[in-house]
Protein backbone atom coordinates (compact mmCIF):
# COMPACT_ATOMS: atom_id res chain seq x y z
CA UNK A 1 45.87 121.76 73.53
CA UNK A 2 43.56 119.39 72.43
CA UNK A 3 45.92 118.11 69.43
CA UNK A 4 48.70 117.95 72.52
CA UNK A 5 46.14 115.92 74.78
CA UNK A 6 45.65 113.72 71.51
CA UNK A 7 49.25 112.80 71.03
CA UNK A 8 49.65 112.09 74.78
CA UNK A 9 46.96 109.78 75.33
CA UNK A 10 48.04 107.92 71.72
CA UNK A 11 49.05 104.52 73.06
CA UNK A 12 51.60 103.94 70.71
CA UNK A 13 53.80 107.11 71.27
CA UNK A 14 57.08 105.69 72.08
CA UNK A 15 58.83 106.20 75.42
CA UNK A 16 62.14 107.73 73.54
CA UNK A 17 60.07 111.02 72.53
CA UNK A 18 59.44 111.95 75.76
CA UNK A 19 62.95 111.89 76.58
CA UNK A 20 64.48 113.59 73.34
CA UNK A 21 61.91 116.14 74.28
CA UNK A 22 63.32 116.57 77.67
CA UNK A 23 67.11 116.37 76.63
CA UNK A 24 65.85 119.32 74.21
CA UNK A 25 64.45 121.61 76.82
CA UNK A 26 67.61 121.28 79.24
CA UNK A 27 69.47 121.90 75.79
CA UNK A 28 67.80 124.94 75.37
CA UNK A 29 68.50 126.14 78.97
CA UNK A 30 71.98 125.09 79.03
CA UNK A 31 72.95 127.30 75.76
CA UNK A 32 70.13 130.29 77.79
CA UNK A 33 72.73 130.26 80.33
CA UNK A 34 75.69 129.94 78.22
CA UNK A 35 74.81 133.11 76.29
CA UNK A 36 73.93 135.01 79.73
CA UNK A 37 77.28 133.94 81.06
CA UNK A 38 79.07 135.36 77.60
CA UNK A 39 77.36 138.72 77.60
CA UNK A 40 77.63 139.61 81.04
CA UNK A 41 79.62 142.63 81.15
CA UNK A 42 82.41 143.25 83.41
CA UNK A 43 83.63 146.67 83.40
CA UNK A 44 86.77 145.66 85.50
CA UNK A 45 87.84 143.16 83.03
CA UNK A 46 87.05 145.42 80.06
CA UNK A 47 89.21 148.34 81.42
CA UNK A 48 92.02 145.51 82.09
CA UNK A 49 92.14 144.21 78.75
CA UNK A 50 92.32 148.17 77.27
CA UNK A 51 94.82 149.12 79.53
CA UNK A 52 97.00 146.10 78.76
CA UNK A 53 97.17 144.40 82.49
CA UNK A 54 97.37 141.25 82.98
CA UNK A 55 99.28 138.28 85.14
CA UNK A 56 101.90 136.11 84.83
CA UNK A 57 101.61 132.76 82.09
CA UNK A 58 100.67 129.78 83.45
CA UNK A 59 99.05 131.13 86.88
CA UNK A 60 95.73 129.10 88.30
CA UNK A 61 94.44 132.24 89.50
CA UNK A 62 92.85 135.54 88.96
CA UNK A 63 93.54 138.92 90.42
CA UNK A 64 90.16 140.22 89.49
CA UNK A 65 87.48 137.75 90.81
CA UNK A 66 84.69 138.93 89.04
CA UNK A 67 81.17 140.59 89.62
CA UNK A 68 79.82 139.79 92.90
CA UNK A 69 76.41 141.66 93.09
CA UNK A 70 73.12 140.16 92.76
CA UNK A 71 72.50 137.33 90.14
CA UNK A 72 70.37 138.00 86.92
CA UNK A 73 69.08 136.16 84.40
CA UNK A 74 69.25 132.59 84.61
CA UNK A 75 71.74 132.65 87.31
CA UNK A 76 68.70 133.70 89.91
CA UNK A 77 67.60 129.89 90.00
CA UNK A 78 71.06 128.31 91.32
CA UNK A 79 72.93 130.97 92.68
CA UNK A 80 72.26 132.48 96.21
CA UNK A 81 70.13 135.86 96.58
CA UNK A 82 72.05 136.73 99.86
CA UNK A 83 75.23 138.40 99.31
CA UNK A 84 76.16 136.64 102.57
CA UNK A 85 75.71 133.21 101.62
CA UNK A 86 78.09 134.12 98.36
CA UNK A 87 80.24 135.73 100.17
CA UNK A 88 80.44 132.65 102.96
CA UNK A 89 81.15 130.43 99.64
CA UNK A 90 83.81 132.67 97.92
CA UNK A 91 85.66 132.40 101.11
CA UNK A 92 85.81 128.88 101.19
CA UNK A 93 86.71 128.12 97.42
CA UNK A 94 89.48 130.60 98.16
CA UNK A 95 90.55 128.71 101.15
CA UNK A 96 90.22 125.56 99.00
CA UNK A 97 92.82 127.36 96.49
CA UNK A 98 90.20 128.07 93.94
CA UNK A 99 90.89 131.58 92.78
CA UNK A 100 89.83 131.70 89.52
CA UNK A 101 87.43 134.62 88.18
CA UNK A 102 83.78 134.51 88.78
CA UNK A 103 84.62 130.93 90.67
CA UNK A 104 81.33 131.46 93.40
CA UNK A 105 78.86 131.13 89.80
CA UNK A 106 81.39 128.26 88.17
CA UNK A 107 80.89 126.57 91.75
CA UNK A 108 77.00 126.60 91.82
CA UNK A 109 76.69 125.83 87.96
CA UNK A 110 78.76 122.48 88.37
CA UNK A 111 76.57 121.63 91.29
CA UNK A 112 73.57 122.17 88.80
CA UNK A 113 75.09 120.43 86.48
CA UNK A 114 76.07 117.31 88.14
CA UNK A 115 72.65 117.20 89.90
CA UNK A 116 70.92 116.79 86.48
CA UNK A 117 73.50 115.06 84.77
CA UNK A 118 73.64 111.79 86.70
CA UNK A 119 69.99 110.93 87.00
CA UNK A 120 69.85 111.72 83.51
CA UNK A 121 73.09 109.10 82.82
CA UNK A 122 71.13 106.58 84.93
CA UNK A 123 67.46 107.33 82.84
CA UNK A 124 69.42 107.08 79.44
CA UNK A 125 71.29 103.75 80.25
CA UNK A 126 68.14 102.38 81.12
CA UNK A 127 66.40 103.55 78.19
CA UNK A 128 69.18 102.23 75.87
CA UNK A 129 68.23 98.97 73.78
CA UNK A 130 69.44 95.56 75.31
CA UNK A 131 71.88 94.81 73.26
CA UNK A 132 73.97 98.23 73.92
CA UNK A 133 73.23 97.42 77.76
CA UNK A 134 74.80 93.85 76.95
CA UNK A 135 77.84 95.57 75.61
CA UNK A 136 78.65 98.19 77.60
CA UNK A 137 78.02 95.16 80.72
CA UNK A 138 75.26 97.15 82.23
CA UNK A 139 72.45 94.79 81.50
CA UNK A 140 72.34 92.52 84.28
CA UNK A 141 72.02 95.48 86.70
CA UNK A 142 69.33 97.26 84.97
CA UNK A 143 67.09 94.46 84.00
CA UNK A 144 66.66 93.80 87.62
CA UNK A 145 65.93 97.01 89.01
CA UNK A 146 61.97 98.07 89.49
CA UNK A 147 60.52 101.37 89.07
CA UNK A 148 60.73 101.86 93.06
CA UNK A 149 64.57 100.61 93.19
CA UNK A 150 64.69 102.96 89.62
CA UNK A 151 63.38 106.37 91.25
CA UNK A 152 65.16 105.56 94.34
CA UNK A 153 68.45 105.72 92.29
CA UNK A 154 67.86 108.57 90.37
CA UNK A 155 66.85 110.68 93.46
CA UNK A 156 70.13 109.36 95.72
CA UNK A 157 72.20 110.02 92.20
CA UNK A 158 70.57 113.63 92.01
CA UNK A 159 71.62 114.42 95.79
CA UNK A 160 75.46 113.12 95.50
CA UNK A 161 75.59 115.37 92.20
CA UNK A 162 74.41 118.25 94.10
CA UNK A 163 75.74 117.37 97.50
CA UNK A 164 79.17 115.99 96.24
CA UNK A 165 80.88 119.44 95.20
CA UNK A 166 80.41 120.22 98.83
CA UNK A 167 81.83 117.57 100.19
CA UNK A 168 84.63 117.55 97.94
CA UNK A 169 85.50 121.56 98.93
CA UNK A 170 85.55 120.81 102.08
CA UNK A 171 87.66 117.75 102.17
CA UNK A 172 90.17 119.66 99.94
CA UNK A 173 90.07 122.82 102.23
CA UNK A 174 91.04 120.43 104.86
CA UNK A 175 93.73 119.02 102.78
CA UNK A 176 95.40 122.64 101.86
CA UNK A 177 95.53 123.68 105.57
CA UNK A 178 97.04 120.45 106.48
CA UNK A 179 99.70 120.98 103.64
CA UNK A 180 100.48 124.89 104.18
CA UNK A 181 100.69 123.77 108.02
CA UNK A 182 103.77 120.99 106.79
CA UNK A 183 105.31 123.36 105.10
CA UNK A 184 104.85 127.19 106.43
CA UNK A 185 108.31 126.50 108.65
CA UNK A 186 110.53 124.97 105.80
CA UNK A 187 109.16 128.06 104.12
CA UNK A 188 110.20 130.47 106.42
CA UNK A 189 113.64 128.74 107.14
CA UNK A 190 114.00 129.35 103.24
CA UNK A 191 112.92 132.98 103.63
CA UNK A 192 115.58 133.49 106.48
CA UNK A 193 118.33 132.81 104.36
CA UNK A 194 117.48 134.34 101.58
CA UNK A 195 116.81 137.58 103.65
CA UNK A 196 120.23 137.00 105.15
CA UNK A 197 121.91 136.56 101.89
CA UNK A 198 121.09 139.93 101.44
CA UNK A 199 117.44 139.99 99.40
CA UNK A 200 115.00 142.34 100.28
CA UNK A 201 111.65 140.50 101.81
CA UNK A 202 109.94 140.75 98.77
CA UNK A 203 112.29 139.55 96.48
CA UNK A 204 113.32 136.85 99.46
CA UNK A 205 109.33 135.94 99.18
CA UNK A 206 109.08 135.52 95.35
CA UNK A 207 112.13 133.44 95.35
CA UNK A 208 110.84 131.00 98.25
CA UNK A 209 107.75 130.34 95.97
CA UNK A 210 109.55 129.77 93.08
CA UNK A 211 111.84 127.57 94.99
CA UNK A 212 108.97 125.99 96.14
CA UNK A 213 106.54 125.40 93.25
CA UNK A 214 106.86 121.71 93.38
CA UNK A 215 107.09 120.77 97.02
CA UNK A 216 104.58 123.08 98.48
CA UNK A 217 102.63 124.28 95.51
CA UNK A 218 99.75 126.08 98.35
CA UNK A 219 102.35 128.07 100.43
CA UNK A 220 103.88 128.98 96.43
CA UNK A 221 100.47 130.18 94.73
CA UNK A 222 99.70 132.40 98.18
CA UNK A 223 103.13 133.67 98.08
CA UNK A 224 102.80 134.49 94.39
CA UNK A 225 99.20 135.97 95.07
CA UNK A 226 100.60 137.95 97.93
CA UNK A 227 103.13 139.53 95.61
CA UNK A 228 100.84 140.51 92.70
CA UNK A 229 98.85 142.06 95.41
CA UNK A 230 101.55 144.19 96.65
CA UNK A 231 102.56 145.03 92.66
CA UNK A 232 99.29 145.91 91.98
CA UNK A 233 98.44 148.79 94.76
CA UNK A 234 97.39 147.23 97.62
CA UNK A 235 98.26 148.20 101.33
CA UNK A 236 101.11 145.66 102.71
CA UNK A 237 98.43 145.46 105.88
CA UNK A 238 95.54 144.25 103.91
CA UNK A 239 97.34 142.17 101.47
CA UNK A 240 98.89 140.26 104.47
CA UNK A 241 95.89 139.74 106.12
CA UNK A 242 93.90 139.12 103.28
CA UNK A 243 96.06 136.23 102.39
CA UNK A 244 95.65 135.15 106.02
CA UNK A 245 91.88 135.10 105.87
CA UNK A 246 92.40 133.11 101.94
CA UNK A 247 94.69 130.28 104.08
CA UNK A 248 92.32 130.06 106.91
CA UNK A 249 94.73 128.67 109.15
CA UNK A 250 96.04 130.00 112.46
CA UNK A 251 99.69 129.40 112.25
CA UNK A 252 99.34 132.49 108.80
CA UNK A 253 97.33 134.64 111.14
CA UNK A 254 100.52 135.06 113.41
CA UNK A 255 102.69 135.05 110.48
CA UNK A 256 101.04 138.02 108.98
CA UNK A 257 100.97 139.64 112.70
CA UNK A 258 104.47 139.18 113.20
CA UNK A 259 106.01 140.35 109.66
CA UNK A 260 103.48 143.51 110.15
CA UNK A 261 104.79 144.31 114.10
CA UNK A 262 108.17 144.00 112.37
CA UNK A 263 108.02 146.07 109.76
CA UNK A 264 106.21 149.01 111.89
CA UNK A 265 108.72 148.61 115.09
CA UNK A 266 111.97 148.10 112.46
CA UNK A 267 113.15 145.37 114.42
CA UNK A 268 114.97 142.11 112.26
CA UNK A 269 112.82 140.24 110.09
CA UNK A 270 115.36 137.66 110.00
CA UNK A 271 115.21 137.08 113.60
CA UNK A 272 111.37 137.32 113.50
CA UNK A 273 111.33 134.65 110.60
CA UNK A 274 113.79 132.28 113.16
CA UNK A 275 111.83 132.85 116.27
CA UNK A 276 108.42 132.37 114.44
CA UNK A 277 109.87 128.93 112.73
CA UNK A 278 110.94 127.51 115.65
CA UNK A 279 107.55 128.12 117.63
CA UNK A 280 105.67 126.57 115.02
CA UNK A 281 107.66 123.47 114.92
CA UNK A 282 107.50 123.36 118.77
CA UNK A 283 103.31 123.84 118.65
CA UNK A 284 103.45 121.16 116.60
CA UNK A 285 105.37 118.73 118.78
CA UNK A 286 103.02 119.53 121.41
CA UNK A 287 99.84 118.66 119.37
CA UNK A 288 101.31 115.74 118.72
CA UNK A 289 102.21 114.83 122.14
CA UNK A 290 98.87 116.08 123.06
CA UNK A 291 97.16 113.72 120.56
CA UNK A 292 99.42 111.00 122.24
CA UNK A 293 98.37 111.35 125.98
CA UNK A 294 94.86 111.14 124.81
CA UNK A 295 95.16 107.29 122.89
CA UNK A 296 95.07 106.12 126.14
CA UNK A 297 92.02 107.37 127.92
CA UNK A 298 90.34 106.44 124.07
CA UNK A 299 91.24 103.41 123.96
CA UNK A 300 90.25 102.74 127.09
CA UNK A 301 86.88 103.84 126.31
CA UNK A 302 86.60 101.57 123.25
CA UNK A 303 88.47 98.69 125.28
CA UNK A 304 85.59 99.28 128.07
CA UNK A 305 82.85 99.17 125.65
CA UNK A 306 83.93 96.30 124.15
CA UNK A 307 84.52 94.01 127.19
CA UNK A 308 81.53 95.01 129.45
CA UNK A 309 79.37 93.05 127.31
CA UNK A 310 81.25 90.20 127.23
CA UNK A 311 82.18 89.97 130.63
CA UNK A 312 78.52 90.34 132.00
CA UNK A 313 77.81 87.86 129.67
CA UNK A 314 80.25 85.54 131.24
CA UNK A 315 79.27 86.84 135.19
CA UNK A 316 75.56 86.32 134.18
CA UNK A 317 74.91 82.96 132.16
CA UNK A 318 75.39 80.55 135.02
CA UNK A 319 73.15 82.43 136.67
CA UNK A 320 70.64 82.56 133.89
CA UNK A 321 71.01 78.97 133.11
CA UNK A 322 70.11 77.83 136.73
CA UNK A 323 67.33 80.31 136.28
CA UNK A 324 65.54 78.54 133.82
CA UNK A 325 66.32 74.98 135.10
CA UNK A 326 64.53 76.07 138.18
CA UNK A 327 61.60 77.66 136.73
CA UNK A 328 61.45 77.08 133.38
């Protein structure tokens, strides 16, 4: 310690060891957490690769999603404790179309990640020689920055890198719903046909997401998901409202309802697929109506705010003007 306490206080220890020293610790706990990641063992998988299972080429998603019990290791300081909280965030990264194995750890590991990366981008561009920072066209920013403006950076840079995975799932959950909403009727007009053609409902389903790989790639991978579902054991109930639950939007809820009520009561499916189509596209004339009538009472409310100002303005400077002639 004292040798340690030596070199620290030594004035003319260079400011670049303290930072190789730090880029070698996170290093060290980067490859830590590599190796736990690579010799976790997961008995599903093993068994699948033995028994020769596995899905289709060129699929963005996984059929088995991984362990989902407690984290160990390294993986107890980013990822939650609560099974809830993973659980809440598995949900989500499925609605946002993420279904790729062990995606809940991948998911907190970026956010890790990006939270240390940036500040440490930032701290290494400043601690790069001038001429570098001259031609990489950095060095007119940096050489005016103090240590306040510095540390303010690096903390706003570590909260968007932590922050900004979040953010960015939840604008692209928004995005998918939006898109499977579009193009959940064209899909079931497609559907229709094909089950009036004379395919069976699952062969009339695989089709439509082939069909449909390029326009609607999210109504094609839950499709597809669906399918592999069904192939692979699991109860037509549960895989239909499981992919419900993935979607997360309303309009899938009632498709899953309806195809289920059908198939127990025997009635068409065709004529269930046509009914259901048509409602949809009529809900969705309505919301847009609805979103219609209401312009007006907002604009008026942003026409009011806007003008009250200025006409009191214009009511009350004469009066204000005489005000202070008289008793100013």
């Amino acid at each position: 310690m004292e040798t340690i306490q030596d070199i620290l206080n030594d004035p003319n220890l260079p400011l670049q060891y303290f930072l190789l020293a730090g880029i070698a610790i996170s290093v060290f706990f980067v490859v830590l957490g590599v190796s736990g990641m690579a010799t976790s063992d997961d008995t599903a998988a093993r068994r699948m690769r033995v028994g020769g299972v596995s899905h289709g080429h060129g699929a963005d998603f996984d059929l088995l999603q991984g362990d989902n019990s407690d984290p160990h290791g390294l993986f107890k300081a980013f990822v939650p404790s609560s099974k809830r909280e993973r659980s809440r965030v598995g949900r989500l990264l499925k609605q946002a179309g993420v279904q790729s194995k062990n995606a809940v750890r991948t998911f907190y590991l970026f956010r890790v990640i990006m939270g240390f990366f940036l500040p440490a981008a930032f701290v290494i561009a400043m601690a790069l020689p001038l001429e570098m920072q001259v031609q990489l066209g950095i060095a007119s920013v940096l050489q005016g920055l103090s240590w306040l403006n510095a540390m303010q950076i690096v903390t706003a840079l570590m909260v968007i890198g932590f922050y900004g995975p979040a953010l960015w799932l939840r604008r692209r959950i928004r995005k998918r719903r939006t898109a499977i909403e579009h193009s959940l009727p064209n899909a079931l007009d497609l559907m229709q046909v094909a089950i009036e053609a004379g395919l069976g409902f699952d062969a009339a389903m695989v089709r439509v997401a082939h069909e449909m790989a390029h326009a609607a790639p999210e109504i094609s991978q839950e499709f597809t998901m669906l399918q592999l579902e069904l192939q692979a054991g699991k109860e037509r109930q549960a895989a239909f409202l499981d992919m419900a639950d993935r979607v997360g939007v309303e309009e899938m809820h009632s498709f899953a309802n309806a195809l289920l009520q059908s198939n127990q009561y025997g009635t068409s499916i065709s004529t269930a697929l046509r009914r259901f189509a048509t409602d949809m596209r009529m809900d969705r004339e309505l919301r847009a109506q609805e979103k219609a009538n209401r312009l007006p009472v907002q604009m008026s409310g942003v026409m009011a705010l806007c003008m009250m100002p200025v006409l009191l303005m214009i009511c009350l400077a004469p009066m204000v003007i005489r005000w202070v002639n008289m008793f100013g």
